[in-house]
N, C-alpha and C. Protein backbone atom coordinates (compact mmCIF):
# COMPACT_ATOMS: atom_id res chain seq x y z
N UNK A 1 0.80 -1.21 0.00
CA UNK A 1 0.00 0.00 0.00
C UNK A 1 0.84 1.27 0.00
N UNK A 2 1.98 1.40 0.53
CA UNK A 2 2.86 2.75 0.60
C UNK A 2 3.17 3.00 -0.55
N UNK A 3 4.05 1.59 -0.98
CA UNK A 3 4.49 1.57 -2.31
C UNK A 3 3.44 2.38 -4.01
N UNK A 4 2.16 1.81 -3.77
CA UNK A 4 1.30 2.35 -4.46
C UNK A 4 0.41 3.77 -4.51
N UNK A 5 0.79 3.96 -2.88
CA UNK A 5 0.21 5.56 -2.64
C UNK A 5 1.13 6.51 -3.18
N UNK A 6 2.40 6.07 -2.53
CA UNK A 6 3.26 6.94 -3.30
C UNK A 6 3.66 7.00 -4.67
N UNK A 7 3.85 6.15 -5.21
CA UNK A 7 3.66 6.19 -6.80
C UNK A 7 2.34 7.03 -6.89
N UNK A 8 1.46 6.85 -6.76
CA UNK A 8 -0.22 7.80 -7.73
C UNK A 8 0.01 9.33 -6.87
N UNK A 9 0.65 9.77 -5.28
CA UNK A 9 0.53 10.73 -5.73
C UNK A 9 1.57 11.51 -5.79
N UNK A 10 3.18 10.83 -6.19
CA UNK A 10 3.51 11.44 -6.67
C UNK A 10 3.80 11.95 -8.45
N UNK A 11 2.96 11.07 -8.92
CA UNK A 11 2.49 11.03 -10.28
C UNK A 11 1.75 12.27 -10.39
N UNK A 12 0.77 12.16 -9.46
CA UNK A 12 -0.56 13.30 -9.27
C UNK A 12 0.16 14.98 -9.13
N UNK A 13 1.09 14.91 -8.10
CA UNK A 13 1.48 15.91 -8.05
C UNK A 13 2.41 16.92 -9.19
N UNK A 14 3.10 15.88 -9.73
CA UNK A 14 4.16 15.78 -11.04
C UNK A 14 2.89 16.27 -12.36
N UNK A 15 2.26 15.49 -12.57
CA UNK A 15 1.12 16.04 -13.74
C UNK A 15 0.52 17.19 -13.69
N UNK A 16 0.21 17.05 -12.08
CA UNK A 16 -0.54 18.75 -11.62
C UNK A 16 0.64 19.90 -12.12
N UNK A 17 1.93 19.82 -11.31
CA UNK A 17 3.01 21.01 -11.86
C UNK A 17 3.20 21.14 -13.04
N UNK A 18 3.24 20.12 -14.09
CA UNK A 18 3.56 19.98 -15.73
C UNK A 18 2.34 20.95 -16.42
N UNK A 19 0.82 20.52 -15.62
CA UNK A 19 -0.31 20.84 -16.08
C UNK A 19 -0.33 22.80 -15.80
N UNK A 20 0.03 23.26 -14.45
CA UNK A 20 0.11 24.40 -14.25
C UNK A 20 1.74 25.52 -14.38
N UNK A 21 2.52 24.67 -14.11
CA UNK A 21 3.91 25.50 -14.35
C UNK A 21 4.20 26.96 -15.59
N UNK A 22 3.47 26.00 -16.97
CA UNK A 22 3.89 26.98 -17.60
C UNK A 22 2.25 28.37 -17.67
N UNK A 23 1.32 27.75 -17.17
CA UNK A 23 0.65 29.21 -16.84
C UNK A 23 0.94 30.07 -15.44
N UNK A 24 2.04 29.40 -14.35
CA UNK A 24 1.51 30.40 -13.65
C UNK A 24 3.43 31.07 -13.21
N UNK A 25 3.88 30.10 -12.32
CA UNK A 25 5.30 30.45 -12.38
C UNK A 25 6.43 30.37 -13.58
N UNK A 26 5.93 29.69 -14.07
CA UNK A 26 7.16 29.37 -15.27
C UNK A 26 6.46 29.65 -16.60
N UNK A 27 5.91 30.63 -16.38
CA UNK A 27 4.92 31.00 -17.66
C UNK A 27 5.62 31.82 -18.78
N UNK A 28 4.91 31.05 -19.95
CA UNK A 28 5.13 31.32 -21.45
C UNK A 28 5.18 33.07 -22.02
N UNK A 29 5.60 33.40 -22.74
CA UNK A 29 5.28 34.38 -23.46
C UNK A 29 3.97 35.20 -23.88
N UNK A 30 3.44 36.37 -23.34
CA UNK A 30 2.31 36.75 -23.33
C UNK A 30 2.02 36.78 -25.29
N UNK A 31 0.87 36.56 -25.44
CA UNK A 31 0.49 36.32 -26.84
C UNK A 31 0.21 37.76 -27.35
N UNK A 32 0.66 38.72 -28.10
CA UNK A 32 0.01 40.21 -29.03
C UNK A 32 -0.19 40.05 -30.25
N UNK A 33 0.14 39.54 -31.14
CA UNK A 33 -0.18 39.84 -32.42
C UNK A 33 -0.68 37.98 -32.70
N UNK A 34 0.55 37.62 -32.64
CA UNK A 34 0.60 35.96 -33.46
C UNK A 34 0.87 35.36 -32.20
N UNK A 35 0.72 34.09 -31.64
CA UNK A 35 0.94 33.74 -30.91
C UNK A 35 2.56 32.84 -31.04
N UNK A 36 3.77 33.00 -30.14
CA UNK A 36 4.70 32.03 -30.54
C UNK A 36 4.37 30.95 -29.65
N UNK A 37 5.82 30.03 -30.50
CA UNK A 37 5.58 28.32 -30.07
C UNK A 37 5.43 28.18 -28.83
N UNK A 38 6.11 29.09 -27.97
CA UNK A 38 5.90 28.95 -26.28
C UNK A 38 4.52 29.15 -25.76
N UNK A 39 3.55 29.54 -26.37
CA UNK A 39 2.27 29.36 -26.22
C UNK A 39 1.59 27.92 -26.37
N UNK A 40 1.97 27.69 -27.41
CA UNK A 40 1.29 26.44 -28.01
C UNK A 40 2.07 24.80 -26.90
N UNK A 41 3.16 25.41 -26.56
CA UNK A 41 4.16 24.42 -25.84
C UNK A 41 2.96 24.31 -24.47
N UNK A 42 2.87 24.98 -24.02
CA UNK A 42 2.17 25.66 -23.05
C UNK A 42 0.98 24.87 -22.41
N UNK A 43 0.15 25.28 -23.85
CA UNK A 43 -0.87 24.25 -24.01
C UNK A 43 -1.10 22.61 -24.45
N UNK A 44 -0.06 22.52 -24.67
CA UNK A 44 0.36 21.01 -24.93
C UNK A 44 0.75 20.76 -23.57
N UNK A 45 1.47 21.19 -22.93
CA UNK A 45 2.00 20.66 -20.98
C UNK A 45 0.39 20.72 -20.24
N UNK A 46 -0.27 21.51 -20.93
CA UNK A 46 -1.54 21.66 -19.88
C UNK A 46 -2.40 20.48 -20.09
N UNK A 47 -2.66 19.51 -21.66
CA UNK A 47 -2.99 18.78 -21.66
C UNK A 47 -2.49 17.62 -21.42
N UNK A 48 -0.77 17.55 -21.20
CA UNK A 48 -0.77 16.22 -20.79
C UNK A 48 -0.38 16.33 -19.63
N UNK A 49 -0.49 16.98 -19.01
CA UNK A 49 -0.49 17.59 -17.40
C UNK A 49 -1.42 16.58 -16.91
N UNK A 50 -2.67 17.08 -17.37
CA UNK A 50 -4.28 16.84 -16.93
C UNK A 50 -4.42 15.12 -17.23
N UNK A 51 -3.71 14.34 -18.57
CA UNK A 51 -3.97 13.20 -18.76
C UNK A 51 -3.37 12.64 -17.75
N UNK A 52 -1.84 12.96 -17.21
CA UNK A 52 -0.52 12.08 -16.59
C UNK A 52 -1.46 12.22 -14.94
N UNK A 53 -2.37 13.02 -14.67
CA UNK A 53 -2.79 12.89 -13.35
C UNK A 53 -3.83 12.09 -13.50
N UNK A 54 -4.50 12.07 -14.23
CA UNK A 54 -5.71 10.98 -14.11
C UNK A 54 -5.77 10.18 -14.64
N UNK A 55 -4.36 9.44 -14.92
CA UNK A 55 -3.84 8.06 -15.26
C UNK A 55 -3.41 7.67 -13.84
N UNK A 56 -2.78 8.75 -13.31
CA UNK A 56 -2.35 8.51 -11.98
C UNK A 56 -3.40 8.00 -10.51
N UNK A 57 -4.74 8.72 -11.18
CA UNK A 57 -5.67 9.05 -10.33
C UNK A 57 -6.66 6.85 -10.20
N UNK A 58 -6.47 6.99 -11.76
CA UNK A 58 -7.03 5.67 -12.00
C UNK A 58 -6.11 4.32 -11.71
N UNK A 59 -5.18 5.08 -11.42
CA UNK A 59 -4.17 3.57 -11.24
C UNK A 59 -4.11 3.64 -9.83
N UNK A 60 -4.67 4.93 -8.89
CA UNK A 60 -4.52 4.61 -7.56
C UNK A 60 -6.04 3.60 -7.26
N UNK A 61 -6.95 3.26 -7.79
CA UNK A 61 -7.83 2.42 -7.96
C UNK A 61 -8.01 0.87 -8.40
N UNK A 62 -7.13 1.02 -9.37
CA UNK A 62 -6.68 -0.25 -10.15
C UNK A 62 -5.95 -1.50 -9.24
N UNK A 63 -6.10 -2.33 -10.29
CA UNK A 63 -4.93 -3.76 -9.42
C UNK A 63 -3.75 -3.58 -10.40
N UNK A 64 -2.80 -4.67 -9.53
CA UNK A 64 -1.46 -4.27 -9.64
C UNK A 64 -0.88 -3.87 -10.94
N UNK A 65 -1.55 -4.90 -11.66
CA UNK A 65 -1.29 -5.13 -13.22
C UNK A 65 -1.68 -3.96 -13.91
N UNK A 66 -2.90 -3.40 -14.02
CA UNK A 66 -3.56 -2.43 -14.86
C UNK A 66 -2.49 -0.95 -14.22
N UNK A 67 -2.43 -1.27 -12.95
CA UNK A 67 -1.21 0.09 -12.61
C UNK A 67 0.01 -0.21 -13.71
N UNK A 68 0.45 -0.84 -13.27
CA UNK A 68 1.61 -1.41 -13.72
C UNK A 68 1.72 -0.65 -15.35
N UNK A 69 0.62 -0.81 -16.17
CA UNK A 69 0.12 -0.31 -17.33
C UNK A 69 0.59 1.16 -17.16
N UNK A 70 -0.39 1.75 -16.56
CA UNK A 70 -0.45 2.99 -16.16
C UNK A 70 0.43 3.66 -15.91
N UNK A 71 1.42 3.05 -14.94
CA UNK A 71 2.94 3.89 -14.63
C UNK A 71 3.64 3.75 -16.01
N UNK A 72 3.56 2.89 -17.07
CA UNK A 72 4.33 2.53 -18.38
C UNK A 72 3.96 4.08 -19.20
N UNK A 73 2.56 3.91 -19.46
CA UNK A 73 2.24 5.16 -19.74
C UNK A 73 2.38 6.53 -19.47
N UNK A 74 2.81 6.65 -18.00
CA UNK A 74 2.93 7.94 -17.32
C UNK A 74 4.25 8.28 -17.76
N UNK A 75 5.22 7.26 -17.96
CA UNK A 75 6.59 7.13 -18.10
C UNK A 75 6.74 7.59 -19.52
N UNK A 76 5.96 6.84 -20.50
CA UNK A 76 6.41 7.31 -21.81
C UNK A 76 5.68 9.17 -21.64
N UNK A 77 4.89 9.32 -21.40
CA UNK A 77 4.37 10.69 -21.02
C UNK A 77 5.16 11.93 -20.63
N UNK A 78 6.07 10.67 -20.19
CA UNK A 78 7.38 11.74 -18.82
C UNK A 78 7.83 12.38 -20.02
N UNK A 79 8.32 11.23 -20.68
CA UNK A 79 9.32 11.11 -21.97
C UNK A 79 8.79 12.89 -23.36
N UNK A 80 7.35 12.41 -22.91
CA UNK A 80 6.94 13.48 -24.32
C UNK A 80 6.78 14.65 -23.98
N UNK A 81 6.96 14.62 -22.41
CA UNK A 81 6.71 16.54 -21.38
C UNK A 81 8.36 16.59 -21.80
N UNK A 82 9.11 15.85 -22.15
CA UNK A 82 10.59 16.96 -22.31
C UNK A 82 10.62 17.20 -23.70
N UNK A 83 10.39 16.31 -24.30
CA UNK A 83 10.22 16.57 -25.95
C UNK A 83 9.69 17.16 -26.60
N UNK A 84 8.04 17.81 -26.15
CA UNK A 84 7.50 19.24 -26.24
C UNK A 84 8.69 20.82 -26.54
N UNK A 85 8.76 21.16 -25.34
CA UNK A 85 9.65 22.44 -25.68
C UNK A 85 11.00 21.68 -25.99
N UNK A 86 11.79 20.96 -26.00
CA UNK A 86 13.14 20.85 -26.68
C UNK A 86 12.75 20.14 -28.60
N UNK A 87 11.66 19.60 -28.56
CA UNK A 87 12.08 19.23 -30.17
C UNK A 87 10.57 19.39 -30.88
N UNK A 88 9.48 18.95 -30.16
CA UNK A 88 8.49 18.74 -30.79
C UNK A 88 7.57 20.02 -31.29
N UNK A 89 7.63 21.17 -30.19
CA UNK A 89 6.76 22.19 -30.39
C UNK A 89 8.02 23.72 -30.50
N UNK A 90 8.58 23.18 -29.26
CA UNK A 90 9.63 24.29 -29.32
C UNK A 90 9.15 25.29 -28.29
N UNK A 91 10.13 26.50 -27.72
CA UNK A 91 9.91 27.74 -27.11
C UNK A 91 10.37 29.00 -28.55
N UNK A 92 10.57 30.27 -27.55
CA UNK A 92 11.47 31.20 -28.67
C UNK A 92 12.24 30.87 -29.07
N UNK A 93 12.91 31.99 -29.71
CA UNK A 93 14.30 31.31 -30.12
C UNK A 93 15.13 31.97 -29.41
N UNK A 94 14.77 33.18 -29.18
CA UNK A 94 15.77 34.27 -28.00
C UNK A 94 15.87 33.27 -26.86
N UNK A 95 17.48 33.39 -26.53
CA UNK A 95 17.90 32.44 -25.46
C UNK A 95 17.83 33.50 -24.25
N UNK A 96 17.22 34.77 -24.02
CA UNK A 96 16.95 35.80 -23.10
C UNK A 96 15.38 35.78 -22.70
N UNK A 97 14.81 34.68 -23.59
CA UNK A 97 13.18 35.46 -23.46
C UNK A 97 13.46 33.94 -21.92
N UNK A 98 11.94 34.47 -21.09
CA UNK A 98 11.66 33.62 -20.03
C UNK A 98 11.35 32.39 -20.52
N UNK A 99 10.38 31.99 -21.64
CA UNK A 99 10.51 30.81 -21.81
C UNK A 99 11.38 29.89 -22.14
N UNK A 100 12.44 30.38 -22.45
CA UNK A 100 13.71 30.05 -23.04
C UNK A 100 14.72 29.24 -21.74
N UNK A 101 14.56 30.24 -20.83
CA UNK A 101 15.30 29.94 -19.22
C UNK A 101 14.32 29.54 -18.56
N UNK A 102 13.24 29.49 -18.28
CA UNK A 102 12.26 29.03 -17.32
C UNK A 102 11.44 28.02 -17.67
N UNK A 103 10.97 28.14 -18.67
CA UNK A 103 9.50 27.48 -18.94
C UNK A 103 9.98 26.07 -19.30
N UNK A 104 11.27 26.05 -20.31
CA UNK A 104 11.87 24.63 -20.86
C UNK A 104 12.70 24.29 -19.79
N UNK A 105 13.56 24.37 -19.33
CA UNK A 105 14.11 23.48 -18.09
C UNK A 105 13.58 23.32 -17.10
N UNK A 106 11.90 23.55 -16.81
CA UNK A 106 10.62 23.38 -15.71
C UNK A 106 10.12 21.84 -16.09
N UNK A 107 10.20 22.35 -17.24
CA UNK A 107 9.05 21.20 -18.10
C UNK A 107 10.26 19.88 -18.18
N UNK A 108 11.82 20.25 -18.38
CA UNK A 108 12.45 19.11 -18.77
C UNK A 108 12.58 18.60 -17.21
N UNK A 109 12.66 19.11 -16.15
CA UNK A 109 13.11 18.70 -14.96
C UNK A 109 12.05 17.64 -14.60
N UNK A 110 10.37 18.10 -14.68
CA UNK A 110 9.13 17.66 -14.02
C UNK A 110 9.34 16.61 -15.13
N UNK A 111 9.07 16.51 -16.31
CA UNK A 111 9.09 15.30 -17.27
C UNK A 111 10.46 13.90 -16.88
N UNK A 112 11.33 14.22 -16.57
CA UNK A 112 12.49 13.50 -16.45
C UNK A 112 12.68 12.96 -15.02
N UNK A 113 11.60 13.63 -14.31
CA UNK A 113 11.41 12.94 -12.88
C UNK A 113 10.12 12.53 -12.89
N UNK A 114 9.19 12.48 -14.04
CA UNK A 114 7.69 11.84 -13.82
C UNK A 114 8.41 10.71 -14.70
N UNK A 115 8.36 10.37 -15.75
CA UNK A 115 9.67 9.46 -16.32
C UNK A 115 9.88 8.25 -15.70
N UNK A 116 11.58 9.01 -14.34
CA UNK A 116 12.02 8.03 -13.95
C UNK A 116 11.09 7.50 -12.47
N UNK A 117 10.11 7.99 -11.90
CA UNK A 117 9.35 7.42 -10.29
C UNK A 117 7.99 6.89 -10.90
N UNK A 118 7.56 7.02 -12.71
CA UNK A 118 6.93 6.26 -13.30
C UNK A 118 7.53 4.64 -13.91
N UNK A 119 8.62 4.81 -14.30
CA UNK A 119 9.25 3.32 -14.64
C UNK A 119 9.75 2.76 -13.28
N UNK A 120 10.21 3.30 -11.92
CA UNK A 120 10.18 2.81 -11.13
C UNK A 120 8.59 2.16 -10.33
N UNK A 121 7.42 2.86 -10.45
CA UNK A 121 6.82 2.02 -10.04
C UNK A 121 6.19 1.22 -10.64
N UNK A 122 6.35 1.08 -12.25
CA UNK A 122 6.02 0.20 -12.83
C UNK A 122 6.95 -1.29 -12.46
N UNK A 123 7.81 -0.72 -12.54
CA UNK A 123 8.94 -2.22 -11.87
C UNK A 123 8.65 -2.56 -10.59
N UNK A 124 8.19 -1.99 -9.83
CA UNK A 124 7.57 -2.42 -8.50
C UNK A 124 6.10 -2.96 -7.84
N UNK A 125 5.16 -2.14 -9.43
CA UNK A 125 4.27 -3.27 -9.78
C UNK A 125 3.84 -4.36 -10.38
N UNK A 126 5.23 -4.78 -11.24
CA UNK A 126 5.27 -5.92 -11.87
C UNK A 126 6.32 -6.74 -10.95
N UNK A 127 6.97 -6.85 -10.09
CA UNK A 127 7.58 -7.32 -9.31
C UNK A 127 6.88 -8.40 -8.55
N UNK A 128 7.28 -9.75 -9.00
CA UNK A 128 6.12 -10.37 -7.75
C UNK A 128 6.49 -10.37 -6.36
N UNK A 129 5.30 -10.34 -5.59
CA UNK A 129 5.34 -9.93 -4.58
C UNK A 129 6.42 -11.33 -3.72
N UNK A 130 6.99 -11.03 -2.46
CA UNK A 130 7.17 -11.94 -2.03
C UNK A 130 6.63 -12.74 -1.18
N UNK A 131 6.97 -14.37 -1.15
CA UNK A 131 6.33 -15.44 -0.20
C UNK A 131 7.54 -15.88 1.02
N UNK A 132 6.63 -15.92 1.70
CA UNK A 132 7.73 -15.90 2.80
C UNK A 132 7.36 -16.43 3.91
């Protein structure tokens, strides 16, 4: 039971920061004319923010196995919150603007630690238990 609480909420908490970071502290570039990629990055963290917690939310419900699933998923998830602003969507290009220093090494830090305490509790829910 520890083992599994702590996996979902620190999943929960990890999705929640991914989901809010770049609107509130580590926030994107205000939009005036056209909107840039750090907007759109933005909104891509907010939606898989919102999925990576209520994968989290459903696997604190689930049996071992269907978690087990779930942390796989949260993990590849981890994987696509760093790949957003470094390759997939992008920030500015000014290495001075805030999203540049804030918003992408927020997102790579929270992704690369939802990631690795997602493949760890997937290995700890596929682990058979011991008899003893």
């Amino acid at each position: 039971m520890p083992k599994k609480l702590f996996a979902a909420i620190s999943q929960i908490v990890l999705g929640a920061l991914i989901a809010i970071a770049p609107q509130t502290f580590a926030h994107v570039c205000a939009v005036k004319d056209m909107p840039m990629a750090c907007h759109y990055t933005a909104r891509v963290a907010l939606g898989l923010g919102v999925v990576i917690a209520l994968l989290a939310i459903i696997g604190f419900f689930a049996p071992s196995r269907v978690r087990a699933g779930l942390d796989i998923a949260n993990a590849v998830l981890g994987v696509l919150v760093v790949l957003v602003p470094t390759m997939l969507v992008g920030v500015c290009r000014g290495s001075m603007m805030h999203c540049h220093m804030v918003t992408m090494p927020t997102l790579i830090v929270l992704g690369v630690l939802l990631a690795v305490l997602a493949a760890v509790a997937a290995y700890f829910d596929l682990k058979p238990a011991k008899r003893g």
